[in-house]
C-alpha atoms as a PDB file:
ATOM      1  CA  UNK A   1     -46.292  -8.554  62.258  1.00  0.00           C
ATOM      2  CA  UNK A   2     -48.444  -7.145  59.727  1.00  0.00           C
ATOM      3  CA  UNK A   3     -47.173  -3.250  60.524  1.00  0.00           C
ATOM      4  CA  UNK A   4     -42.771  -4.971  60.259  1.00  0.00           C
ATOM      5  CA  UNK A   5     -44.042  -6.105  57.040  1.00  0.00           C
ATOM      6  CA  UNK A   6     -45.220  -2.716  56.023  1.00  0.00           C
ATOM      7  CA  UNK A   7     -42.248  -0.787  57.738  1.00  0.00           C
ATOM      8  CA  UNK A   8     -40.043  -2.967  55.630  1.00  0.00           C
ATOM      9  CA  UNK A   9     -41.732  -2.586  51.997  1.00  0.00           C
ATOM     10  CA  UNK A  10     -41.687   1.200  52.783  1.00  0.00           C
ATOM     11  CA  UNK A  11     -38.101   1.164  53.364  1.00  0.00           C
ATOM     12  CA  UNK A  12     -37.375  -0.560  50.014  1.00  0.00           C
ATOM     13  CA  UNK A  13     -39.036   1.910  48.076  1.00  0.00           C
ATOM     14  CA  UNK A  14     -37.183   4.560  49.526  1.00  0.00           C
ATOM     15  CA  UNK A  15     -34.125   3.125  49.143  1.00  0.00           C
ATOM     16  CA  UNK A  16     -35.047   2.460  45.398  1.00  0.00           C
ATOM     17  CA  UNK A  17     -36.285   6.158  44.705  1.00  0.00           C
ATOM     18  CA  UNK A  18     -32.875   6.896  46.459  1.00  0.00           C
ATOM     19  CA  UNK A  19     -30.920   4.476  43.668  1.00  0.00           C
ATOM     20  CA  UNK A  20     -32.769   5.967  41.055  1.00  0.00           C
ATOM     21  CA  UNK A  21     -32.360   9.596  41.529  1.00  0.00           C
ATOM     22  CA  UNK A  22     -28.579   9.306  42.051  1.00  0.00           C
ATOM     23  CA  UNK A  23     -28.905   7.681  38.865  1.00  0.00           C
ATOM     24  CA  UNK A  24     -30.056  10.354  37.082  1.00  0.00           C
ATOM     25  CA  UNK A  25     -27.696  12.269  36.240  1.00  0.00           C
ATOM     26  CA  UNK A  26     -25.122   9.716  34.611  1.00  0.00           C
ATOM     27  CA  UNK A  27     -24.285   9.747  31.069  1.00  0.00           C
ATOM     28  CA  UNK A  28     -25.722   6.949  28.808  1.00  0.00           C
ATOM     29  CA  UNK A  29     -23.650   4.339  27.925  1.00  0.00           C
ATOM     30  CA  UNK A  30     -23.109   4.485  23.986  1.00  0.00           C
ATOM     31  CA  UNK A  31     -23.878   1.072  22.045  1.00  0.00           C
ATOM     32  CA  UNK A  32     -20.868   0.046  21.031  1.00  0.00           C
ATOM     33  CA  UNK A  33     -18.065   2.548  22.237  1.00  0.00           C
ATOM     34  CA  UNK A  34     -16.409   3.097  25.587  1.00  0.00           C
ATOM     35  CA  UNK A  35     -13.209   5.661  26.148  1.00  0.00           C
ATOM     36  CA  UNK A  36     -10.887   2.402  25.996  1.00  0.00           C
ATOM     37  CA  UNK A  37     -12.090   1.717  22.371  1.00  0.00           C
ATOM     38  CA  UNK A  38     -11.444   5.143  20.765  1.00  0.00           C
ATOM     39  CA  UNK A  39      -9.208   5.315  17.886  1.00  0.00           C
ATOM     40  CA  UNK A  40      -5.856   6.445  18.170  1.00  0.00           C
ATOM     41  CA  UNK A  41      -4.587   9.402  16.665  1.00  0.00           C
ATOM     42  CA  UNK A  42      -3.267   8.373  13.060  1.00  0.00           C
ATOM     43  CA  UNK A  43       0.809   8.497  13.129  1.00  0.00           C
ATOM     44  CA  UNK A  44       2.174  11.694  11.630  1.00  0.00           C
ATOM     45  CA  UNK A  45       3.096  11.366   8.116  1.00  0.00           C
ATOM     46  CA  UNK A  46       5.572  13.577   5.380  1.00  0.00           C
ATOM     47  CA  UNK A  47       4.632  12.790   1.378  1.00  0.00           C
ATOM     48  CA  UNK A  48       7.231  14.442  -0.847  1.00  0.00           C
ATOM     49  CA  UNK A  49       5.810  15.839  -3.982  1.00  0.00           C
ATOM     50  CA  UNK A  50       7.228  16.867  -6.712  1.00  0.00           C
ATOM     51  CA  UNK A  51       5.639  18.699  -9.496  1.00  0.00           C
ATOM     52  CA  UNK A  52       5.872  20.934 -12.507  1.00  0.00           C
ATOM     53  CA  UNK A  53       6.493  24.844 -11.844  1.00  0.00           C
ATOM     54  CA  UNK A  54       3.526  25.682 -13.273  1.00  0.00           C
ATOM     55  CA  UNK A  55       1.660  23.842 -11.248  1.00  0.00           C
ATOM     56  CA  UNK A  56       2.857  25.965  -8.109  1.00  0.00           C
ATOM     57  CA  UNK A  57      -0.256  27.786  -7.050  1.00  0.00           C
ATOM     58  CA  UNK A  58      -2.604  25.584  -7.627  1.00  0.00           C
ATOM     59  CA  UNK A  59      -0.943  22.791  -5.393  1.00  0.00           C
ATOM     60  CA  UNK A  60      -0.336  25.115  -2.417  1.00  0.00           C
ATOM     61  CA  UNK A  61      -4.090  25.599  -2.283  1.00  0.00           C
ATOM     62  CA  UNK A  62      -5.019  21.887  -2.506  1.00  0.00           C
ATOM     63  CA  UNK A  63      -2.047  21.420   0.180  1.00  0.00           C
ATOM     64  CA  UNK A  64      -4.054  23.603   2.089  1.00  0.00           C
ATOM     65  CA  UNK A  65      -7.129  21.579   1.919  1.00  0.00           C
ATOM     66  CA  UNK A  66      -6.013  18.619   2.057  1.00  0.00           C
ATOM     67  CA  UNK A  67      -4.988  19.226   5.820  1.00  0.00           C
ATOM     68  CA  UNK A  68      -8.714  19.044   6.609  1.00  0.00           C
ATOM     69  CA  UNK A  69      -9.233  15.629   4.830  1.00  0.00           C
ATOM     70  CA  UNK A  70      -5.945  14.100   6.283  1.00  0.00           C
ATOM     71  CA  UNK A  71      -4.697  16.152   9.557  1.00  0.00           C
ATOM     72  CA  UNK A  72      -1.648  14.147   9.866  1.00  0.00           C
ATOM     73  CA  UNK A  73      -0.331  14.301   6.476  1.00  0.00           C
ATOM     74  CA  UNK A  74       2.023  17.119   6.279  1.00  0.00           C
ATOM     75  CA  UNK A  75       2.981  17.341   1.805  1.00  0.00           C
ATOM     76  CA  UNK A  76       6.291  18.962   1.437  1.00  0.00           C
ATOM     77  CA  UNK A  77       6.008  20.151  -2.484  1.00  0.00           C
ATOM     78  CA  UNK A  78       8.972  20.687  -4.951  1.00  0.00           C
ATOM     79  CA  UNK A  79       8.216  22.670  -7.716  1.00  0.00           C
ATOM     80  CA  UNK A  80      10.537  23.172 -10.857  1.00  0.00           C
ATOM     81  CA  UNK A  81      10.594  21.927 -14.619  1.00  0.00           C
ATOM     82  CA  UNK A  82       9.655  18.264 -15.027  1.00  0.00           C
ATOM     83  CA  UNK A  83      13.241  17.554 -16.571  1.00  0.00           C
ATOM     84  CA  UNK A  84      14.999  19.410 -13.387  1.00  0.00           C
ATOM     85  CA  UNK A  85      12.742  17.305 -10.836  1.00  0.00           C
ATOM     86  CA  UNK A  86      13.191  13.772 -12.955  1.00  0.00           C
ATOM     87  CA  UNK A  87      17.082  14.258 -12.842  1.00  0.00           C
ATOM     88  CA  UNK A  88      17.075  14.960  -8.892  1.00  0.00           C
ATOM     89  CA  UNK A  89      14.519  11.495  -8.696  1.00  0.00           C
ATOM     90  CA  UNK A  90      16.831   9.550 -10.728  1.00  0.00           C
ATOM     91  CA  UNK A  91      20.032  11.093  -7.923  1.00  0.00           C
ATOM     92  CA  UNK A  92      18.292   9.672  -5.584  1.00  0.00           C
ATOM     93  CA  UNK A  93      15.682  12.695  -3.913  1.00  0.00           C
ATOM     94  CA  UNK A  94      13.169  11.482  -1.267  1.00  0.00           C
ATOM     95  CA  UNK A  95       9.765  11.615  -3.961  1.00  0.00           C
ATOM     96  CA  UNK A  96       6.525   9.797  -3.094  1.00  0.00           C
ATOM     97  CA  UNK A  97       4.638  11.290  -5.673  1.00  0.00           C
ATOM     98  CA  UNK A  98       5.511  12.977  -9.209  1.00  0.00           C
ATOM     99  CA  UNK A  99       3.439  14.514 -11.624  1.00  0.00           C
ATOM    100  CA  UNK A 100       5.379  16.534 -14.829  1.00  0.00           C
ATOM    101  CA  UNK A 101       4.291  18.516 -17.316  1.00  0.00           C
ATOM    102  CA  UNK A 102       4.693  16.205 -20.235  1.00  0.00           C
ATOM    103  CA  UNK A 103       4.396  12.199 -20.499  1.00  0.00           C
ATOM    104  CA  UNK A 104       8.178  12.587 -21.284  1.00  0.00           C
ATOM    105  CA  UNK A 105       9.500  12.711 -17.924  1.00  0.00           C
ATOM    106  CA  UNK A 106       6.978  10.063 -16.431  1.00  0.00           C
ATOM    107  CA  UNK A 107       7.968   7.510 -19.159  1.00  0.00           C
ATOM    108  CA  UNK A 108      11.831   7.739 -18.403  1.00  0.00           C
ATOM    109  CA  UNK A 109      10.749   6.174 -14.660  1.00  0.00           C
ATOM    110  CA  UNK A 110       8.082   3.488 -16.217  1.00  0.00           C
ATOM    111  CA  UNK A 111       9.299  -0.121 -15.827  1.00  0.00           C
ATOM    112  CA  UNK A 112       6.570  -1.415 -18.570  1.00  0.00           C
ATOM    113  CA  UNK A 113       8.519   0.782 -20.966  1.00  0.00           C
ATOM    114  CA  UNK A 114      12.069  -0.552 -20.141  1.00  0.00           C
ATOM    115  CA  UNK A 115      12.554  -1.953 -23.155  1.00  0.00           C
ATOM    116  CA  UNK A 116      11.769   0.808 -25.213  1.00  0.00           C
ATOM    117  CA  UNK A 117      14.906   3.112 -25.293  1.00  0.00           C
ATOM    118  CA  UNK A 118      13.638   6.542 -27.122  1.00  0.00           C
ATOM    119  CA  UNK A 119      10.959   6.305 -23.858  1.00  0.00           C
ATOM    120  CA  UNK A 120      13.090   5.035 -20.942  1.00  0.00           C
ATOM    121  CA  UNK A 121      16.692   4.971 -21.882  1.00  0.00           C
ATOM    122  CA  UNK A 122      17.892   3.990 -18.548  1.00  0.00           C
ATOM    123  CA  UNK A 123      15.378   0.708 -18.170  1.00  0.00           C
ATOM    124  CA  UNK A 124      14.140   2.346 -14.582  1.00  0.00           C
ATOM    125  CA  UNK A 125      11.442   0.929 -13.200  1.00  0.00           C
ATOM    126  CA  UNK A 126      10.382   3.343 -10.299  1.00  0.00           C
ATOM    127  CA  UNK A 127       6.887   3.693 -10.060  1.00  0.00           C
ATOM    128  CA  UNK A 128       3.536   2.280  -8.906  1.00  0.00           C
ATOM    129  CA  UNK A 129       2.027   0.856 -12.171  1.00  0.00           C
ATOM    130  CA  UNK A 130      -1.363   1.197 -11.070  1.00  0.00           C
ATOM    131  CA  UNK A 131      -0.751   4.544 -10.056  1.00  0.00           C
ATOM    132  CA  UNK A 132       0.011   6.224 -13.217  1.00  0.00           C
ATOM    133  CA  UNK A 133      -2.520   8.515 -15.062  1.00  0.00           C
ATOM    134  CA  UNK A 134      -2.847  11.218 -17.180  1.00  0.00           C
ATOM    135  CA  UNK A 135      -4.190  14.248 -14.403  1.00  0.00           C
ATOM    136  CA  UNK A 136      -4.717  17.363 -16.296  1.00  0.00           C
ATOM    137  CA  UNK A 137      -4.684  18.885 -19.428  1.00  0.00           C
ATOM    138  CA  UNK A 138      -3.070  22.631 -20.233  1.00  0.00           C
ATOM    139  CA  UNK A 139      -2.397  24.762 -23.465  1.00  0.00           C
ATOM    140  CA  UNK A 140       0.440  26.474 -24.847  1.00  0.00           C
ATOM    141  CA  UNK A 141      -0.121  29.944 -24.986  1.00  0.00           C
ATOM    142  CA  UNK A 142       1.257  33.309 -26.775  1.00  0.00           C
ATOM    143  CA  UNK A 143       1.243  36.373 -24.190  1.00  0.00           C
ATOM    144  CA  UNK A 144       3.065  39.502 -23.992  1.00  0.00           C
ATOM    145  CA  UNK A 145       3.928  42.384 -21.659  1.00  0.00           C
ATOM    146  CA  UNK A 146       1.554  45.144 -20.578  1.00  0.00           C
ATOM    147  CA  UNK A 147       0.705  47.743 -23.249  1.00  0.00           C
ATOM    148  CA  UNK A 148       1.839  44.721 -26.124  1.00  0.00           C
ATOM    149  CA  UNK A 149       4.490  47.106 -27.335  1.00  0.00           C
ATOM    150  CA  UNK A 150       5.089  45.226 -30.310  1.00  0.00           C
ATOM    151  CA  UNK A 151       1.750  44.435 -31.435  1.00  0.00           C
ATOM    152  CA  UNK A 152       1.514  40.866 -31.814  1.00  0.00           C
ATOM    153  CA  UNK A 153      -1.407  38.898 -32.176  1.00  0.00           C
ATOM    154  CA  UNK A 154      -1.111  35.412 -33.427  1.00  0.00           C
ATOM    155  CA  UNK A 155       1.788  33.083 -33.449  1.00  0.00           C
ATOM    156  CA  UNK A 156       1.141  33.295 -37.290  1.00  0.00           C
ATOM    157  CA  UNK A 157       2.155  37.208 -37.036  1.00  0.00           C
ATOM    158  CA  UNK A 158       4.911  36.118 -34.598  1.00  0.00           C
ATOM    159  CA  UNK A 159       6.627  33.370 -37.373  1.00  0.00           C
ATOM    160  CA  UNK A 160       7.197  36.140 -39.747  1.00  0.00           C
ATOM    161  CA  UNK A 161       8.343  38.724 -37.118  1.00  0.00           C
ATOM    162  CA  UNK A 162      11.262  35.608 -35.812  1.00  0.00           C
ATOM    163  CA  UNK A 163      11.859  35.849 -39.381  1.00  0.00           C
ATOM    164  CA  UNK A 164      12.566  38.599 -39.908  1.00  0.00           C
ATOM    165  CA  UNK A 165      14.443  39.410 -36.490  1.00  0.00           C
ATOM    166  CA  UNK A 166      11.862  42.033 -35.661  1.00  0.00           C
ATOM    167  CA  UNK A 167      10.996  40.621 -32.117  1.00  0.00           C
ATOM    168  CA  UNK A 168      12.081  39.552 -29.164  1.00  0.00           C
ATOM    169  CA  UNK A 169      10.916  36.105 -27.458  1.00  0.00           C
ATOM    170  CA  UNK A 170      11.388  34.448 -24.229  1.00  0.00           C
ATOM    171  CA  UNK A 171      11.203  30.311 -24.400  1.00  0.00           C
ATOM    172  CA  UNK A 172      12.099  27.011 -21.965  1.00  0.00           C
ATOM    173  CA  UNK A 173      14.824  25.538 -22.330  1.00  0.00           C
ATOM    174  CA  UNK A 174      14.919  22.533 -24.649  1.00  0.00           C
ATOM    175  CA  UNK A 175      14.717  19.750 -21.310  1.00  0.00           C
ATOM    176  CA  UNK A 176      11.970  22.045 -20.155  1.00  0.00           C
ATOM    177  CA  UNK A 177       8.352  21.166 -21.232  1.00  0.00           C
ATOM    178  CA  UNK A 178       7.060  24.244 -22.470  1.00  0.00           C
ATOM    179  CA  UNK A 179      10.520  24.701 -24.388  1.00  0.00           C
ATOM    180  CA  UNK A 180       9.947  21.399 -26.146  1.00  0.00           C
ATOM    181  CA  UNK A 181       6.537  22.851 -26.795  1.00  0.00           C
ATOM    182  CA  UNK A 182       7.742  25.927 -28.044  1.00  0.00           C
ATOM    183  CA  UNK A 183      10.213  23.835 -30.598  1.00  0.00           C
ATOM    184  CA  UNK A 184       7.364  21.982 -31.675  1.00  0.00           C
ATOM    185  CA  UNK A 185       5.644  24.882 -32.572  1.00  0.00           C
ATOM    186  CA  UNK A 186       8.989  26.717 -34.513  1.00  0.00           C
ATOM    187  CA  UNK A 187       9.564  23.079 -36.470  1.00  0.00           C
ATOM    188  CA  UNK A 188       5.619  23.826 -37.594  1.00  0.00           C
ATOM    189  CA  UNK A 189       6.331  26.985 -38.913  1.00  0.00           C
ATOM    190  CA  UNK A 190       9.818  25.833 -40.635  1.00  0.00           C
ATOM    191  CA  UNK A 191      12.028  28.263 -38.405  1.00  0.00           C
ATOM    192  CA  UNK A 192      15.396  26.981 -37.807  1.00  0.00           C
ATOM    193  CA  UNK A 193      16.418  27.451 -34.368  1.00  0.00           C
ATOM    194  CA  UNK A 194      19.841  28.247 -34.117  1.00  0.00           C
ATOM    195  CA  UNK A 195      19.233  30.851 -36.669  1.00  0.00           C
ATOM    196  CA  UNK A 196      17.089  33.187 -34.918  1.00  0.00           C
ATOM    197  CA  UNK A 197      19.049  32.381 -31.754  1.00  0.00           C
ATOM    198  CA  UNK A 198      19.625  36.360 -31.107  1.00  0.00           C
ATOM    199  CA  UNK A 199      16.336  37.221 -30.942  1.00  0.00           C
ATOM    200  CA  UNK A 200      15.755  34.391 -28.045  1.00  0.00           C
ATOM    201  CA  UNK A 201      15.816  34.056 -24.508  1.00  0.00           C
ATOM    202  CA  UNK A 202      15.103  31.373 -22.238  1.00  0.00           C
ATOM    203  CA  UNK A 203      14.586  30.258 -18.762  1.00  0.00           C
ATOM    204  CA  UNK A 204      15.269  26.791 -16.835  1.00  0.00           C
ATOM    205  CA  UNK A 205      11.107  26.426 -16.168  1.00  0.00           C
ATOM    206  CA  UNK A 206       8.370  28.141 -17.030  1.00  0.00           C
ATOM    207  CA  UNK A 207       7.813  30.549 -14.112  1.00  0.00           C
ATOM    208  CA  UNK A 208      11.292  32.292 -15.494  1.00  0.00           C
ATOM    209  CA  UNK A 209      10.239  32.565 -18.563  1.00  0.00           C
ATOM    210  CA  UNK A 210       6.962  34.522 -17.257  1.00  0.00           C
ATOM    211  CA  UNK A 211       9.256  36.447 -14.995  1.00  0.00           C
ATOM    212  CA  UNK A 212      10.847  37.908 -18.088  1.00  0.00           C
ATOM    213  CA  UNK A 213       7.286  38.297 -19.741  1.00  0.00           C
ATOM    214  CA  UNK A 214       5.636  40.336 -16.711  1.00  0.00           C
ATOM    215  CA  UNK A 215       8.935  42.521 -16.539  1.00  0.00           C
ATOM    216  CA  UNK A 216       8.563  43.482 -20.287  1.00  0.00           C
ATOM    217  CA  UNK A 217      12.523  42.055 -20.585  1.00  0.00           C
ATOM    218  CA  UNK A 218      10.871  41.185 -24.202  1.00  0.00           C
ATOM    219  CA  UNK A 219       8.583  41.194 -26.631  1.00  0.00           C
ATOM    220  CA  UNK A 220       6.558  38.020 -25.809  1.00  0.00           C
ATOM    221  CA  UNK A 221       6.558  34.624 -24.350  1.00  0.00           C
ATOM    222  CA  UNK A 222       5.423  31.166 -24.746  1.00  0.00           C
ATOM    223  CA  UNK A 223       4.115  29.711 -21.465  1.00  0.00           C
ATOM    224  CA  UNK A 224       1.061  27.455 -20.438  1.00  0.00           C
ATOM    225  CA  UNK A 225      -2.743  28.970 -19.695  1.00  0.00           C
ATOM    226  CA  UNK A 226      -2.457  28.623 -16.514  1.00  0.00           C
ATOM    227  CA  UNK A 227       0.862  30.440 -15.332  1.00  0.00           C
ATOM    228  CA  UNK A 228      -0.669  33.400 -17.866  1.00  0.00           C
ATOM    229  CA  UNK A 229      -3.515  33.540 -15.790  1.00  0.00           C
ATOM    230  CA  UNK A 230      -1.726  33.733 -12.182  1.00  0.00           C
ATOM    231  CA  UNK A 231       0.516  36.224 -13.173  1.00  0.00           C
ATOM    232  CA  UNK A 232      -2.173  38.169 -15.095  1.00  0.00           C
ATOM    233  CA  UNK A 233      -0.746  37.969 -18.499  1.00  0.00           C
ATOM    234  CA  UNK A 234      -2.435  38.515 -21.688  1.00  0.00           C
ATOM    235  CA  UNK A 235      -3.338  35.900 -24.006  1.00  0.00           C
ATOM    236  CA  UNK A 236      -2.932  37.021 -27.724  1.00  0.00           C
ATOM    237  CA  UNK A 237      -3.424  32.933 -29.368  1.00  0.00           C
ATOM    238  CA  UNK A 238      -3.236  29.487 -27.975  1.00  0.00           C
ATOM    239  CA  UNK A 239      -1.311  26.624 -30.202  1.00  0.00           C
ATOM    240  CA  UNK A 240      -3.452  24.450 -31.577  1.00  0.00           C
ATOM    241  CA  UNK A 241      -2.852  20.358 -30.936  1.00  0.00           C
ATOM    242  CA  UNK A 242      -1.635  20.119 -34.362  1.00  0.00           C
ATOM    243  CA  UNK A 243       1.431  22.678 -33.546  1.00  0.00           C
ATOM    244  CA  UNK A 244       2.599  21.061 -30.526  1.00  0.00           C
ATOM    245  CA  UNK A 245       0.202  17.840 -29.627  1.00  0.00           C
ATOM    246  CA  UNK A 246      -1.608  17.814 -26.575  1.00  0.00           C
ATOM    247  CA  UNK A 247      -0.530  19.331 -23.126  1.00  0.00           C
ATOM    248  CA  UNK A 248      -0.907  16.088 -20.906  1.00  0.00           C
ATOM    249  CA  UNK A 249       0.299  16.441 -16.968  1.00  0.00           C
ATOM    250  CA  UNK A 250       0.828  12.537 -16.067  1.00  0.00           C
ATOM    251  CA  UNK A 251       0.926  11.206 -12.459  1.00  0.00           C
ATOM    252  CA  UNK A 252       2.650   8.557 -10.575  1.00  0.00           C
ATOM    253  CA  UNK A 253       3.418   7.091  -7.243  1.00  0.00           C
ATOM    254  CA  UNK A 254       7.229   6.064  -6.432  1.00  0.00           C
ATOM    255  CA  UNK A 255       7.458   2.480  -5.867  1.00  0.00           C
ATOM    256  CA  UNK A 256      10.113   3.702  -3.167  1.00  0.00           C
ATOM    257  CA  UNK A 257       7.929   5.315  -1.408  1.00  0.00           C
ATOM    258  CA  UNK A 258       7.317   4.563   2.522  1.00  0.00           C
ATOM    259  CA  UNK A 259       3.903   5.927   2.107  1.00  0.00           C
ATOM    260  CA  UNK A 260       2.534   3.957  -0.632  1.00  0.00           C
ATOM    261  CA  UNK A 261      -1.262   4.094   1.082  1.00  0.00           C
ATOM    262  CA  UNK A 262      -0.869   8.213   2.009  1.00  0.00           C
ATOM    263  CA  UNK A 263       0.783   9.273  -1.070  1.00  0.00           C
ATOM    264  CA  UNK A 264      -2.055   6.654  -3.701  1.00  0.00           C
ATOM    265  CA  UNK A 265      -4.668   8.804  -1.622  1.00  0.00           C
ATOM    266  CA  UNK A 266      -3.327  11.921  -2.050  1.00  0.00           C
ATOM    267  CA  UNK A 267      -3.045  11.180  -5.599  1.00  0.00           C
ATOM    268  CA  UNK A 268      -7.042  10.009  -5.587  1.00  0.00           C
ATOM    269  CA  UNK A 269      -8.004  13.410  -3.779  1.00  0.00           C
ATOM    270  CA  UNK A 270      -5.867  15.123  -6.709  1.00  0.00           C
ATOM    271  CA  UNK A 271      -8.648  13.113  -9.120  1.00  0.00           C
ATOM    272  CA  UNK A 272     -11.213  14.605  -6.951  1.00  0.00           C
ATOM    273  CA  UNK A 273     -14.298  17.357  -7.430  1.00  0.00           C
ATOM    274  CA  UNK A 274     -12.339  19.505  -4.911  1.00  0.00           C
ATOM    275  CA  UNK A 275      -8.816  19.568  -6.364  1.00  0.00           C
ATOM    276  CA  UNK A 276     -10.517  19.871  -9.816  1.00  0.00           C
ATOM    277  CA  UNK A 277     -12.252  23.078  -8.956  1.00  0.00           C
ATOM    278  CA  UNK A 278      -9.302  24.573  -7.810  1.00  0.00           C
ATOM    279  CA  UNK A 279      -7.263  23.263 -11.167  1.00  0.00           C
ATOM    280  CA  UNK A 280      -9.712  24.731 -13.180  1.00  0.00           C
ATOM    281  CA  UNK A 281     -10.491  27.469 -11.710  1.00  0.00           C
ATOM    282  CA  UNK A 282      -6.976  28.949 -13.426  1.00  0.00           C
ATOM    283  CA  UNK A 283      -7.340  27.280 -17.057  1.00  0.00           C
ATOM    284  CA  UNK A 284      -6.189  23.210 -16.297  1.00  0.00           C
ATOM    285  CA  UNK A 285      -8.629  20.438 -17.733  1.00  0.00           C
ATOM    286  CA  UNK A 286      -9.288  17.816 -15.216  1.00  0.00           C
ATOM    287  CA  UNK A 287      -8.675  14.598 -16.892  1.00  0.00           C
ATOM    288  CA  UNK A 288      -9.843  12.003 -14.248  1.00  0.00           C
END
């Protein structure tokens, strides 16, 4: 009896050691997580955003980061001048996010300025009032072609050469931003306009007008910091806020959006160390 009982317990142990070393070699289970209870991929989403032309390569390289931070966000930008881009929102164009190059254009789509019509005269209401905020700063900036054929300097020396019809400048439009700018700056040097009208040129947004700069189609130009800097212009004088006010970019998400959540946190990464580096690194002033 006493040897069955000791066969037996030496059969257990071996099938133990047996249990155990077939074990071995099987993953541990981790706390908390099996296969069934992994996330799903997040659904694939499109943000339209439209922004200010001279905004352009700056945004395509915080597009391009962005795709680590949100993989299935794909941001379809259009870039042209703010008054171009408001006019195709108010027609109806798929937008989740705008951001212009003045307060001007942001104001015509603000709701909580309805009532006020020199800001909004069409009473829209069209975007996400807790979205809004002022994003970046730029300047307004005097540059000419390579070589600066005609000398300039200062828009002090360029007043009296408008004058005198002694120069040739390239401007934006008058529903462009940097055109309305640039008027700003001729009312605070009394020049009239319409009377030096010869001696202008102008383009629909503010890349144009630094086409025609960069080609040396004229004499000078009056574009922001930042597209000076991209297309390797030189800087001869930067308006001061009392000739033209403050250079304010202004941001907003669309209330008819159908990615209010994607396009606010797009917006927040825009407010972000890593989209500010890259806006400053060409001349912007992050404002958030």
């Amino acid at each position: 009896m006493k040897k069955l009982f000791t066969l037996l317990l030496s059969l257990c142990m071996v099938l133990s050691l047996a249990a155990c070393g077939g074990q071995k070699d099987m993953p541990a289970p981790v706390e908390g997580k099996t296969p069934e209870m992994e996330e799903p991929a997040a659904e694939p989403v499109e943000l339209f955003v439209f922004a200010a032309a001279s905004m352009t390569e700056t945004m395509d390289q915080i597009i391009e980061l962005y795709k680590s931070v949100a993989p299935n966000v794909t941001i379809t930008p259009t870039y042209d001048s703010s008054g171009t881009l408001l006019t195709q929102i108010k027609e109806g164009a798929d937008c989740d996010l705008f951001i212009s190059a003045a307060p001007k254009q942001i104001n015509a789509l603000d709701g909580s300025l309805k009532d006020d019509a020199d800001k909004n005269p069409d009473g829209l209401d069209m975007i996400v009032q807790d979205s809004r905020l002022d994003l970046l700063e730029n300047k307004v900036t005097l540059v000419v072609p390579e070589g600066n054929p005609k000398g300039i300097e200062t828009f002090d020396q360029l007043a009296e050469l408008l004058k005198s019809g002694d120069v040739m400048l390239a401007m934006g439009n008058s529903d462009v931003p940097v055109g309305q700018y640039t008027q700003k700056i001729f009312a605070s040097y009394e020049i009239d306009e319409a009377a030096i009208a010869s001696k202008l040129t102008y383009g629909s947004n503010v890349k144009e007008v630094t086409t025609q700069v960069s080609e040396g189609t004229v004499d000078c130009g009056i574009i922001y910091a930042t597209d000076a800097f991209s297309a390797g212009l030189t800087v001869v004088d930067a308006a001061a806020a009392e000739m033209c006010g403050q250079v304010i970019y202004p941001a907003a998400v669309l209330n008819g959006s159908q990615h209010l959540d994607e396009a606010q946190a797009f917006l927040d990464y825009l407010t972000g160390s890593e989209a500010s580096a890259v806006f400053e690194s060409v001349g912007f002033t992050a404002l958030q």
